[in-house]
C-alpha atoms as a PDB file:
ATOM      1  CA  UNK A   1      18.087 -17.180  13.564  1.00  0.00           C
ATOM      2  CA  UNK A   2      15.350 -16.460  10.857  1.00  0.00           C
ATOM      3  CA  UNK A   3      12.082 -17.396  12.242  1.00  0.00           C
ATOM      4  CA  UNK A   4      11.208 -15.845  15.878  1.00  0.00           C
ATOM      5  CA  UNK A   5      10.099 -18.362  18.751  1.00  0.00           C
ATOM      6  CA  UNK A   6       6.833 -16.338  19.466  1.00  0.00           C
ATOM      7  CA  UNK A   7       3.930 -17.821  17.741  1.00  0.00           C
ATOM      8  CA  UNK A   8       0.805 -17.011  19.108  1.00  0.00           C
ATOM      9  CA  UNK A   9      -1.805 -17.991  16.974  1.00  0.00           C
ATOM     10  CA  UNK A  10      -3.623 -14.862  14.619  1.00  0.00           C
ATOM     11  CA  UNK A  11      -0.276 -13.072  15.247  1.00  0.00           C
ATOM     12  CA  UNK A  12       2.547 -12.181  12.699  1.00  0.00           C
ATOM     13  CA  UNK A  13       5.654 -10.930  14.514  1.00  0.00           C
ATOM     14  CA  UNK A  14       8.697  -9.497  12.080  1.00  0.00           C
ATOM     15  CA  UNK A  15      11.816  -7.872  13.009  1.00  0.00           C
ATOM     16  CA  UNK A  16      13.059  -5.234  10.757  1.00  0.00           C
ATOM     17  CA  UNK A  17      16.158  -3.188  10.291  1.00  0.00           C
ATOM     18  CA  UNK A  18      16.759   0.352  10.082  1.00  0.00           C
ATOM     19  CA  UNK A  19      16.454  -0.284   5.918  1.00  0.00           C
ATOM     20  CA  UNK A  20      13.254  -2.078   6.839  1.00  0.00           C
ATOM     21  CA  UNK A  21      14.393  -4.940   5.376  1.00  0.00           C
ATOM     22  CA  UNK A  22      12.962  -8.417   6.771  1.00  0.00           C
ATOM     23  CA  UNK A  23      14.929 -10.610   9.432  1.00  0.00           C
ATOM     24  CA  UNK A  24      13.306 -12.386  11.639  1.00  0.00           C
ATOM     25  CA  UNK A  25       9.665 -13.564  11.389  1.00  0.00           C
ATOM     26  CA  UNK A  26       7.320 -16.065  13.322  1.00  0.00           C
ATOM     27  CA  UNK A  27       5.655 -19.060  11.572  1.00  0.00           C
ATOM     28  CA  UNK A  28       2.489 -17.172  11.341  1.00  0.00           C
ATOM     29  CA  UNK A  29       4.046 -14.681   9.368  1.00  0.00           C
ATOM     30  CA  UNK A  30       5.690 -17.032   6.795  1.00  0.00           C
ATOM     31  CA  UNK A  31       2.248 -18.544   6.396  1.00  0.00           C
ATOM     32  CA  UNK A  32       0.570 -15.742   5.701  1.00  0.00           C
ATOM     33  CA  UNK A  33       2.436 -14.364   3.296  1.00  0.00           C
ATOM     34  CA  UNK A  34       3.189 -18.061   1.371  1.00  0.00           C
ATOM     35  CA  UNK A  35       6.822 -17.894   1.695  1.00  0.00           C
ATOM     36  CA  UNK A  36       9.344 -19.439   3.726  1.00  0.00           C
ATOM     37  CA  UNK A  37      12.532 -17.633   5.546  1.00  0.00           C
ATOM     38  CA  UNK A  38      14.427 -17.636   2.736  1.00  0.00           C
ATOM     39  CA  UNK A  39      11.920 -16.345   0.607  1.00  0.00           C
ATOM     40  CA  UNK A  40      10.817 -13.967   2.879  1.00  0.00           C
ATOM     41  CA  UNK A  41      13.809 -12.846   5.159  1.00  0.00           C
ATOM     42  CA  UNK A  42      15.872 -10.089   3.188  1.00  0.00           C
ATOM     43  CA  UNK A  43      12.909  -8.452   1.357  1.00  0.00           C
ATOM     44  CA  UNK A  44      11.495  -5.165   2.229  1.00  0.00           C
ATOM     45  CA  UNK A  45       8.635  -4.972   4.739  1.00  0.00           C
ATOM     46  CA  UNK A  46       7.181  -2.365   2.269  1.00  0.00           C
ATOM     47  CA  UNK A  47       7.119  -5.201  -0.606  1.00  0.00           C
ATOM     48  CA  UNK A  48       4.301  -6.931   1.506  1.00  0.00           C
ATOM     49  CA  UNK A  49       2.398  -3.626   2.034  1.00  0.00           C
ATOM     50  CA  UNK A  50       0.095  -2.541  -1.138  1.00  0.00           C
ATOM     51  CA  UNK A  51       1.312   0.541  -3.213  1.00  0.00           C
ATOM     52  CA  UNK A  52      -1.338   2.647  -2.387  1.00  0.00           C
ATOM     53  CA  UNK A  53      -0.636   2.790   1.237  1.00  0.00           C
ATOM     54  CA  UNK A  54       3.245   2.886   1.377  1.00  0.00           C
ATOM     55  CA  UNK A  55       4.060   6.885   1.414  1.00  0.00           C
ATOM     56  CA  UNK A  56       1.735   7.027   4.995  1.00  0.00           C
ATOM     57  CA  UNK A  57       3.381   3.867   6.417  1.00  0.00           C
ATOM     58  CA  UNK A  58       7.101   5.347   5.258  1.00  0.00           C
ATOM     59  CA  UNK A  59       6.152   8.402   6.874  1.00  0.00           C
ATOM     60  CA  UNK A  60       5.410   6.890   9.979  1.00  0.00           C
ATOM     61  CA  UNK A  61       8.502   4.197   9.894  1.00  0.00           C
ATOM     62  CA  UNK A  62      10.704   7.643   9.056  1.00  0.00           C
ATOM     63  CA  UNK A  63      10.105   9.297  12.603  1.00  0.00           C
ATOM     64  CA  UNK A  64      10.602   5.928  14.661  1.00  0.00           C
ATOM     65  CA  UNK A  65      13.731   5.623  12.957  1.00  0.00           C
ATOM     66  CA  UNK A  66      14.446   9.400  13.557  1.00  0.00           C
ATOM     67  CA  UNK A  67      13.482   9.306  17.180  1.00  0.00           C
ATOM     68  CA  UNK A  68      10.716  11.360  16.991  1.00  0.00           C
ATOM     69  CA  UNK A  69       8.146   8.560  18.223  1.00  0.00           C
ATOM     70  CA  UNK A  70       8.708   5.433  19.919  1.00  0.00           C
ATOM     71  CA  UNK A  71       6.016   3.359  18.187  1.00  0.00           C
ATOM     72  CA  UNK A  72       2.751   3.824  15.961  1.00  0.00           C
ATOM     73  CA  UNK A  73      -0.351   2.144  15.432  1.00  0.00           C
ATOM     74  CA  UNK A  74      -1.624   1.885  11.529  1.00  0.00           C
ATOM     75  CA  UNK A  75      -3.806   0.024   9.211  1.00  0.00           C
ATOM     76  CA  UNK A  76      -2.003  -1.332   6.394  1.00  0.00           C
ATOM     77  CA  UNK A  77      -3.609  -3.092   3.435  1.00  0.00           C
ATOM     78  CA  UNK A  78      -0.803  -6.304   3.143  1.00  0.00           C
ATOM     79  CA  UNK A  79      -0.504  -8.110   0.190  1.00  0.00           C
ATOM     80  CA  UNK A  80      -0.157 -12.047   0.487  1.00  0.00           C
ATOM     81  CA  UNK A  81       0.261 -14.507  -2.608  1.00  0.00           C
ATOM     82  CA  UNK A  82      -3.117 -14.623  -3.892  1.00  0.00           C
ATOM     83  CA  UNK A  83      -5.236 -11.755  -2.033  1.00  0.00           C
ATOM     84  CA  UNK A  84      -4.846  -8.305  -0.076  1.00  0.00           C
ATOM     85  CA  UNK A  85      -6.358  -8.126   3.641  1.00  0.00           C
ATOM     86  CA  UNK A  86      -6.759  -4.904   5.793  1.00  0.00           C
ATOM     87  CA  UNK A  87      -4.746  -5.549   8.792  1.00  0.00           C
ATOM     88  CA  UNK A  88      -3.920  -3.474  12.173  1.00  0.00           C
ATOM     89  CA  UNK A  89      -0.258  -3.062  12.381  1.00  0.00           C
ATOM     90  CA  UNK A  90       2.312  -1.680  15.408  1.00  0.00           C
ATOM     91  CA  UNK A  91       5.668  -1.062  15.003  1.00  0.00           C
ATOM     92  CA  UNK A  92       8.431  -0.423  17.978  1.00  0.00           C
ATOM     93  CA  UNK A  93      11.367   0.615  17.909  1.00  0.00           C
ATOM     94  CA  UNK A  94      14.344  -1.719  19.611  1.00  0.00           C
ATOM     95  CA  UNK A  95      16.992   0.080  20.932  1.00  0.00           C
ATOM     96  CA  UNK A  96      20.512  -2.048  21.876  1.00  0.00           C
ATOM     97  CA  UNK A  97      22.188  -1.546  25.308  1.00  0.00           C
ATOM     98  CA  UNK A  98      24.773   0.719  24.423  1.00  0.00           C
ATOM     99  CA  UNK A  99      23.825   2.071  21.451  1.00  0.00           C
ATOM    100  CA  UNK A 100      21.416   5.364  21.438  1.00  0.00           C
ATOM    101  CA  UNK A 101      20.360   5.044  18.132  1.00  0.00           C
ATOM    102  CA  UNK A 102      17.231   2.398  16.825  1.00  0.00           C
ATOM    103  CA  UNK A 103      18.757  -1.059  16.378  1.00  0.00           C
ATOM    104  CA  UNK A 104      16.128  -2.423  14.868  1.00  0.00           C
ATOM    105  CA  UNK A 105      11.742  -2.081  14.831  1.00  0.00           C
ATOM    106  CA  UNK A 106       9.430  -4.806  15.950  1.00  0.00           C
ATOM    107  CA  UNK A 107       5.992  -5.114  14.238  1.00  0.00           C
ATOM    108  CA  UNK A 108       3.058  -7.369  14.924  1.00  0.00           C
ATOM    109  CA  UNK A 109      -0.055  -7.538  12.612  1.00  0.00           C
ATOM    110  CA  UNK A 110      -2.938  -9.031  13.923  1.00  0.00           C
ATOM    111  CA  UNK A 111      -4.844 -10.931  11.385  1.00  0.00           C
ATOM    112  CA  UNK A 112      -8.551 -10.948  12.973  1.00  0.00           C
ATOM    113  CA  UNK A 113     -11.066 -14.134  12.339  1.00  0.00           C
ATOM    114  CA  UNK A 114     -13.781 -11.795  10.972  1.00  0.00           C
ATOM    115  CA  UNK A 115     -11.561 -10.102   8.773  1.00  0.00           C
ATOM    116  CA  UNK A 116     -12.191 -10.208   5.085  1.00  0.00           C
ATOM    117  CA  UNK A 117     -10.184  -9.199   1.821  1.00  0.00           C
ATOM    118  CA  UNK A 118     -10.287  -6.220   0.878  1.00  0.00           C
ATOM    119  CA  UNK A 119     -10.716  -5.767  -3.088  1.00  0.00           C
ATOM    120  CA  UNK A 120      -7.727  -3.991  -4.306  1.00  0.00           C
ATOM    121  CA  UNK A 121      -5.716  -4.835  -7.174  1.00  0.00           C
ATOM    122  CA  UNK A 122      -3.266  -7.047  -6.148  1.00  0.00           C
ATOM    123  CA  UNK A 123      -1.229  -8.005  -9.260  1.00  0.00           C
ATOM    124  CA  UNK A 124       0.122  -4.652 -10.182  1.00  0.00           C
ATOM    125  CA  UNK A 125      -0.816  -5.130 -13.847  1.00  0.00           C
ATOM    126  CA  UNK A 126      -0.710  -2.209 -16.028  1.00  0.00           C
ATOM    127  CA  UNK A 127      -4.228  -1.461 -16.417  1.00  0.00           C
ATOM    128  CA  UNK A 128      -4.254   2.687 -17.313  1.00  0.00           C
ATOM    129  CA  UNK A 129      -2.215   4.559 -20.080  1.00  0.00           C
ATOM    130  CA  UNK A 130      -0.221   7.390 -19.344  1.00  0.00           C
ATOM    131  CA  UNK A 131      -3.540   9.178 -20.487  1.00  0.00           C
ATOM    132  CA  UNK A 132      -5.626   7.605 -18.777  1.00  0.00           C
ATOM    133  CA  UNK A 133      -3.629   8.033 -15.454  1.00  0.00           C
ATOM    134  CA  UNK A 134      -3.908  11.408 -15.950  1.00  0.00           C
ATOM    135  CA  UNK A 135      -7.489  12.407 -16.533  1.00  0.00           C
ATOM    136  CA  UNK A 136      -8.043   9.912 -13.894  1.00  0.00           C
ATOM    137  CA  UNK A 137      -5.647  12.354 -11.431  1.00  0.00           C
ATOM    138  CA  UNK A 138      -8.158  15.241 -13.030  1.00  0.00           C
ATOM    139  CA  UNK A 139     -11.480  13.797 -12.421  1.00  0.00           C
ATOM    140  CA  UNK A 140     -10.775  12.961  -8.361  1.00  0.00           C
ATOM    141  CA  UNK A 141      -9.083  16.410  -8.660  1.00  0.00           C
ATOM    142  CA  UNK A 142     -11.732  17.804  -9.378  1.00  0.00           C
ATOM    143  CA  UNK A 143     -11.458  19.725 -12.770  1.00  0.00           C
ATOM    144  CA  UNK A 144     -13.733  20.599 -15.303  1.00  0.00           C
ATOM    145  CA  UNK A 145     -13.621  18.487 -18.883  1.00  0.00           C
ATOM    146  CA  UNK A 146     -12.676  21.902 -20.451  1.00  0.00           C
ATOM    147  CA  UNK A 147      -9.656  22.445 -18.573  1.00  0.00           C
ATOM    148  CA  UNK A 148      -8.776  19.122 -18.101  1.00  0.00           C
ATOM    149  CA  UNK A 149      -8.688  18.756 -21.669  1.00  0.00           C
ATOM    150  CA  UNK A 150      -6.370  21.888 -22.065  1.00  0.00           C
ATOM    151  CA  UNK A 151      -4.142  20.503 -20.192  1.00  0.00           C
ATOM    152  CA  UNK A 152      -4.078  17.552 -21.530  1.00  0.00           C
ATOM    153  CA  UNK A 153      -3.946  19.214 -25.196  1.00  0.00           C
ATOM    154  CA  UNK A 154      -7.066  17.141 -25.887  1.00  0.00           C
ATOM    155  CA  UNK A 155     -10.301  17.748 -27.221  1.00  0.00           C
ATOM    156  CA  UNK A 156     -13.620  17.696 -25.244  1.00  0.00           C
ATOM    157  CA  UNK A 157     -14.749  14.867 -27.115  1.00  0.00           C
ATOM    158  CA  UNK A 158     -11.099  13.022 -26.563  1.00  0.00           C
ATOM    159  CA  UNK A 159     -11.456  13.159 -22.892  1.00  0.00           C
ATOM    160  CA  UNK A 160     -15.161  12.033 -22.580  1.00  0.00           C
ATOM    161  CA  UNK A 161     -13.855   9.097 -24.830  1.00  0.00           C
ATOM    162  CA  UNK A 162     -11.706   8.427 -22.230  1.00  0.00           C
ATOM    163  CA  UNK A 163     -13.527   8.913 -19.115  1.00  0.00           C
ATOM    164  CA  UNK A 164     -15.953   6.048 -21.296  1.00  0.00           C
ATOM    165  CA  UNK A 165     -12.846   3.788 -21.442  1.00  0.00           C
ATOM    166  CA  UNK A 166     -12.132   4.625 -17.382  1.00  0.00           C
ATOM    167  CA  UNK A 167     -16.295   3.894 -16.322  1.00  0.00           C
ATOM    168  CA  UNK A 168     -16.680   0.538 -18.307  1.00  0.00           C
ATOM    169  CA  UNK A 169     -13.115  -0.436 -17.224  1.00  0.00           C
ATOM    170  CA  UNK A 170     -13.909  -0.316 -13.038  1.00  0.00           C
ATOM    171  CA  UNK A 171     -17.531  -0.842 -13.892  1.00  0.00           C
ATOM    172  CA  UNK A 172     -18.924   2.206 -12.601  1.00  0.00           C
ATOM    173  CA  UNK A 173     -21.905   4.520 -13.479  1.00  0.00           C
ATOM    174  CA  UNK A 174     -19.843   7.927 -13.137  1.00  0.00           C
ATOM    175  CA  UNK A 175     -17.580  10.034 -12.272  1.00  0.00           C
ATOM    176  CA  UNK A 176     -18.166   9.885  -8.500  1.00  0.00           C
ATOM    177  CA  UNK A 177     -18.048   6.680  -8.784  1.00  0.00           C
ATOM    178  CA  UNK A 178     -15.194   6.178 -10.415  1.00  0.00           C
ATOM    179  CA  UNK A 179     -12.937   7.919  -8.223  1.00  0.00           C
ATOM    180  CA  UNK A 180     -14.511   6.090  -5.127  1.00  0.00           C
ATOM    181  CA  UNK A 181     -13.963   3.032  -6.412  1.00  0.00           C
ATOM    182  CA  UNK A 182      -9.953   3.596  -7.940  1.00  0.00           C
ATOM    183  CA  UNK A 183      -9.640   4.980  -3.830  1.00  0.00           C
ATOM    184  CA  UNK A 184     -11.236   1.602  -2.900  1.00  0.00           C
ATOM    185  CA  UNK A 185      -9.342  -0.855  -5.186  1.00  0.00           C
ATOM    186  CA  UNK A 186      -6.105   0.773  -4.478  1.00  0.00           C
ATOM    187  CA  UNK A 187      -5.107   2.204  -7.731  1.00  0.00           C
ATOM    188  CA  UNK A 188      -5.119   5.918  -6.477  1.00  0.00           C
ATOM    189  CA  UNK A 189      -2.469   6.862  -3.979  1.00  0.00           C
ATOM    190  CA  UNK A 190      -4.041   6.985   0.213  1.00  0.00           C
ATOM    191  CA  UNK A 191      -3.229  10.415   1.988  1.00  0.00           C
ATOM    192  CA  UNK A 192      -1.754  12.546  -1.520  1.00  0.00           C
ATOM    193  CA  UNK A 193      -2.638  15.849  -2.957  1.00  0.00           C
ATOM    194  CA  UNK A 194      -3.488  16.405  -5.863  1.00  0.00           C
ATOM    195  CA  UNK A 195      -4.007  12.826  -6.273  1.00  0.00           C
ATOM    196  CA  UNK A 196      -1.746  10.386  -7.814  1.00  0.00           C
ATOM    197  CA  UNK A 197      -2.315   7.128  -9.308  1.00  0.00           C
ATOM    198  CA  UNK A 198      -0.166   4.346  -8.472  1.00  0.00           C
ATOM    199  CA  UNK A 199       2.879   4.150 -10.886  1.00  0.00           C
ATOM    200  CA  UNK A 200       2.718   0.379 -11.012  1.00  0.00           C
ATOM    201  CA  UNK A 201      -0.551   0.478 -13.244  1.00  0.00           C
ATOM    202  CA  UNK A 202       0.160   3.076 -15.367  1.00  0.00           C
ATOM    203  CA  UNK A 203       1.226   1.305 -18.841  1.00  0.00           C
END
C-alpha cells in the first residue's frame, strides 16, 4: 500500500525507512509535492528538503534512528515542483512488536494557510564559480580582502572584481548584505562553520 488512509486536510503524512527512503504517503502529500506514488514513493525524504538545510535535518534523523531520541520537532524548508515553503516538520520513530530496533519513522508536515514561500533558490542551477564560492565562504567568514586574497593567490583588485560580480549577481548593496541574503536564499549551508556554500551551485 503506497498512499496512507489518513488525510486530514493541511496535513502531509509520509512513512520512511531506516534509509529514509519514501513509502507510504497521504494524498496531501502527493499533492504537494506534484507527484504521484510512483513518482514519489522510493525517493529520498531528503530529495524534497532544500540543500541548505539537509546536514541539521540528517543530524536529527541520525539519533532517532540510533535510539538516542524518540522524535524531533524541526523546520524544514521543502522543495515542491515549482516553489520552496518553510514548513514545521515531526518525525517518530515506529518500532515493530518484536523487533527492538526502529522499523521505520513517521513524519507529518503541516502546511499552514498563512504560510508563504520562502525565496530560496529552488532549481539548483549553477550560479557561482569555484571562485566565487570561495570568496563568498571568506566574506560571511569574515576575512579581510588582504588575506582572503592570499589565500586565494589573488590580487586585491581580483577579489574586489569579484565581490562586484557576487553584489550585482544577488542584488545587494554590500557585503553584509550579501551574506544575509545567500543565508536567506539558501545558497549558504544552515548550522556550518566556517561556512559552506551549497555544492549544487557551485559551477
Amino acid at each position: 500500500m503506497e498512499e496512507l488512509s489518513f488525510d486530514k486536510s493541511g496535513v502531509h503524512m509520509v512513512t520512511l525507512d531506516r534509509r529514509l527512503t519514501i513509502r507510504q504517503a497521504n494524498q496531501e502529500f502527493f499533492r504537494q509535492f506534484g507527484g504521484s506514488s510512483e513518482e514519489i514513493c522510493g525517493r529520498s525524504f531528503c530529495d524534497l528538503v532544500h540543500p541548505s538545510g539537509r546536514q541539521p535535518l540528517m543530524q536529527q534523523f541520525a539519533r532517532l534512528l540510533e535510539g538516542r531520541r524518540h522524535r524531533f520537532a524541526a523546520e524544514v524548508i521543502a522543495v515542491g515542483p515549482d516553489s520552496a515553503f518553510a514548513a514545521p516538520l515531526v518525525a517518530v520513530g515506529v518500532r515493530g512488536r518484536h523487533v527492538p530496533e526502529l522499523a521505520s519513522i513517521l513524519v507529518l508536515m503541516r502546511a499552514t494557510q498563512d504560510s508563504e514561500n520562502v525565496g530560496v533558490v529552488t532549481d539548483r542551477r549553477k550560479m557561482l564559480s569555484e571562485i566565487d564560492a570561495k570568496i563568498l565562504e571568506g566574506i560571511a567568514a569574515g576575512v579581510p580582502t588582504i588575506p582572503l586574497a592570499r589565500r586565494l593567490y589573488l590580487s586585491r583588485q581580483g577579489v574586489e572584481y569579484h565581490v562586484t560580480r557576487l553584489l550585482r549577481s544577488l542584488s545587494v548593496p554590500n557585503r553584509s548584505a550579501l551574506v544575509s541574503r545567500a543565508y536567506s536564499m539558501g545558497v549558504l549551508k544552515f548550522g556550518t562553520w566556517p561556512p559552506k556554500v551549497v555544492e549544487e551551485y557551485v559551477k
